[in-house]
C-alpha atoms as a PDB file:
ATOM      1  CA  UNK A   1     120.436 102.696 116.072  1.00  0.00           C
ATOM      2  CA  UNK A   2     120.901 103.057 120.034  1.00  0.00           C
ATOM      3  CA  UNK A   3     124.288 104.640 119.270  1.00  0.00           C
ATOM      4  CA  UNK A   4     123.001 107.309 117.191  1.00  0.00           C
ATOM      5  CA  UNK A   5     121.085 108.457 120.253  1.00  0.00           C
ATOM      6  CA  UNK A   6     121.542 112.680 119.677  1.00  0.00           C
ATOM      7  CA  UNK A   7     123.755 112.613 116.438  1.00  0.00           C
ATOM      8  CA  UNK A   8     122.883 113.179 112.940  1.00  0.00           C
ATOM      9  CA  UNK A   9     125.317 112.396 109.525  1.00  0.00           C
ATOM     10  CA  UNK A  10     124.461 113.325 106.140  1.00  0.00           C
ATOM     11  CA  UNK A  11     123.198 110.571 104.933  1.00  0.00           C
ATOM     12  CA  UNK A  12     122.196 106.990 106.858  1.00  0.00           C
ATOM     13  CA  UNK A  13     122.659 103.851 105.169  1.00  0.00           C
ATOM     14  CA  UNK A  14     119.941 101.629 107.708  1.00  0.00           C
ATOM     15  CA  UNK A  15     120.253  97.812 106.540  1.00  0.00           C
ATOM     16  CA  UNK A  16     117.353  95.767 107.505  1.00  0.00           C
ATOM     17  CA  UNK A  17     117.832  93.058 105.131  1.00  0.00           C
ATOM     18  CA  UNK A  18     118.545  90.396 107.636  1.00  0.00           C
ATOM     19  CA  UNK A  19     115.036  90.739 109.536  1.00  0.00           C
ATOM     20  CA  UNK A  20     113.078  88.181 109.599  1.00  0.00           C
ATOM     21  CA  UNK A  21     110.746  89.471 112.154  1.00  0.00           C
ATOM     22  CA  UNK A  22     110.350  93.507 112.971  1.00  0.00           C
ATOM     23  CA  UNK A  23     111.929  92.901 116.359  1.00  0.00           C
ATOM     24  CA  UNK A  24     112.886  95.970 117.796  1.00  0.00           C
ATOM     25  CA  UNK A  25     111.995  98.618 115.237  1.00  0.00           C
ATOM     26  CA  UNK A  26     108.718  98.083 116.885  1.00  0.00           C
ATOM     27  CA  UNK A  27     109.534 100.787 119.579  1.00  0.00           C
ATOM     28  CA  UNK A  28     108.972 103.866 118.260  1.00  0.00           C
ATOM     29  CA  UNK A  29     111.546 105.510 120.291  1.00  0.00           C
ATOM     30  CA  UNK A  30     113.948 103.657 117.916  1.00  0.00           C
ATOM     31  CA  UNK A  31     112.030 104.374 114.929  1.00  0.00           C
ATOM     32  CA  UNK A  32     112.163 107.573 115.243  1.00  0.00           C
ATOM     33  CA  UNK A  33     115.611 107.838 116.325  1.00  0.00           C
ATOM     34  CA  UNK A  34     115.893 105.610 112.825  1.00  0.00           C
ATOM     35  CA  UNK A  35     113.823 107.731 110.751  1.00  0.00           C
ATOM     36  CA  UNK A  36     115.539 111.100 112.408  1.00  0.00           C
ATOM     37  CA  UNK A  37     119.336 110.950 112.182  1.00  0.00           C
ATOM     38  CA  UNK A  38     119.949 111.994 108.547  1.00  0.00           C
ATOM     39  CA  UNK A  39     120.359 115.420 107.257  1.00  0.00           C
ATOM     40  CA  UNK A  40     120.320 114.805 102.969  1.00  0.00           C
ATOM     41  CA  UNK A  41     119.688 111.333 102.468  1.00  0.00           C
ATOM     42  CA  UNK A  42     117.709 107.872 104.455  1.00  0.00           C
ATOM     43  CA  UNK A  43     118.453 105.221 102.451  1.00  0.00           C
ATOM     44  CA  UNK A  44     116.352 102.026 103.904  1.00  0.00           C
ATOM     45  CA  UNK A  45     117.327  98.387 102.907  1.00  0.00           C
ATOM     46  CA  UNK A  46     115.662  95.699 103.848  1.00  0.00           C
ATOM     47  CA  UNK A  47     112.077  93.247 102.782  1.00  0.00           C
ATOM     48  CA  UNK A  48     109.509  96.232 102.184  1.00  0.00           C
ATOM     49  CA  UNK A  49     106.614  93.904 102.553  1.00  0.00           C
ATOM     50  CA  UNK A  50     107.617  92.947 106.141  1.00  0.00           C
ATOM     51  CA  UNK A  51     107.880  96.040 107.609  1.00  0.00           C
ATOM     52  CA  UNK A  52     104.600  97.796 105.521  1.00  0.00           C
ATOM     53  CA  UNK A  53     102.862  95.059 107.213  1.00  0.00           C
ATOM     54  CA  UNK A  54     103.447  95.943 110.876  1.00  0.00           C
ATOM     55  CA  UNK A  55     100.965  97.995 112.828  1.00  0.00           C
ATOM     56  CA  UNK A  56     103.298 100.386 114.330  1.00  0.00           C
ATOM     57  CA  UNK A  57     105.639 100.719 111.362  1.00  0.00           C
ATOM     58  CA  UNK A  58     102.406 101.415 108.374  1.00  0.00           C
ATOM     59  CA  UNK A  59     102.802 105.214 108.995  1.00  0.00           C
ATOM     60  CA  UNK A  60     106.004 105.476 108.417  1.00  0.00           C
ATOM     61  CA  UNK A  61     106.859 103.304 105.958  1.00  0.00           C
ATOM     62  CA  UNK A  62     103.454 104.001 103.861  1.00  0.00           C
ATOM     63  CA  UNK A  63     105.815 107.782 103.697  1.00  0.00           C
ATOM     64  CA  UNK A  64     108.667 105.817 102.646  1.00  0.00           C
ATOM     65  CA  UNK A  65     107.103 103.743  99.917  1.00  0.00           C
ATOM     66  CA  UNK A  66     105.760 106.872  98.653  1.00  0.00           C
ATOM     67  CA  UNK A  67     108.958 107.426  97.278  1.00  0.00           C
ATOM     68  CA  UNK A  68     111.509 106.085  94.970  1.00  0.00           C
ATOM     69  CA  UNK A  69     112.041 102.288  95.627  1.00  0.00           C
ATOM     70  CA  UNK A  70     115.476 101.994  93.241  1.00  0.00           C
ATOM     71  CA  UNK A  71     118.913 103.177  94.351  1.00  0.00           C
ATOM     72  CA  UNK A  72     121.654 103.300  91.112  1.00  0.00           C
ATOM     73  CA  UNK A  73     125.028 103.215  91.780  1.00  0.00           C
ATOM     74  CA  UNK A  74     127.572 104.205  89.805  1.00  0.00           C
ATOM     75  CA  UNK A  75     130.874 102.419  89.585  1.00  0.00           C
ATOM     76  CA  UNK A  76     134.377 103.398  89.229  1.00  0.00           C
ATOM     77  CA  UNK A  77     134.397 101.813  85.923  1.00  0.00           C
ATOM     78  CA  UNK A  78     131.543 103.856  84.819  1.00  0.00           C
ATOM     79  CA  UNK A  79     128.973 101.295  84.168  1.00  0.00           C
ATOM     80  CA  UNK A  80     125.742 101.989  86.560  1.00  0.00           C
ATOM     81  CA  UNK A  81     124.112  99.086  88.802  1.00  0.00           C
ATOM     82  CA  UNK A  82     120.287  99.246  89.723  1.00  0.00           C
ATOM     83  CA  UNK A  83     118.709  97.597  92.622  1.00  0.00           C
ATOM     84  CA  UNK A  84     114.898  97.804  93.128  1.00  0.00           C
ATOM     85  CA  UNK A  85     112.662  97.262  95.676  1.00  0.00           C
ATOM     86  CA  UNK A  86     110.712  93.695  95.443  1.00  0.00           C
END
């Protein structure tokens, strides 16, 4: 996240699935620099429950659960893969 310090992309892919503890999301200068760099699409992946659980974070990702919790992909083959939020 520290490298995304004043640029934005279309969409952010940010992969939290290897957090065991919040760590440094806890700063909210890097949550919002987290929450801030995408233009179209945030697309958050990691263990909901953790992170909904953490003081500093509930704002944010109460907003976040608030939304859709499935992403589908679709392959080059055609057939469509789900993955939804546990």
């Amino acid at each position: 996240m520290d490298k995304y310090q004043g640029q934005q992309n279309d969409y952010v892919l940010l992969s939290l699935v290897r957090s065991r503890v919040v760590g440094h999301l806890r700063d909210v200068r890097r949550l919002v620099v987290a929450m801030s760099r995408a233009r179209l699409g945030l697309y958050v992946f990691g263990r909901a429950q953790l992170f909904a659980n953490c003081y500093e974070l509930q704002p944010t990702f109460a907003r976040l659960m608030a939304r859709p919790t499935q992403v589908r992909l679709k392959r080059s083959c055609g057939k469509q893969v789900t993955w939804q939020a546990a």
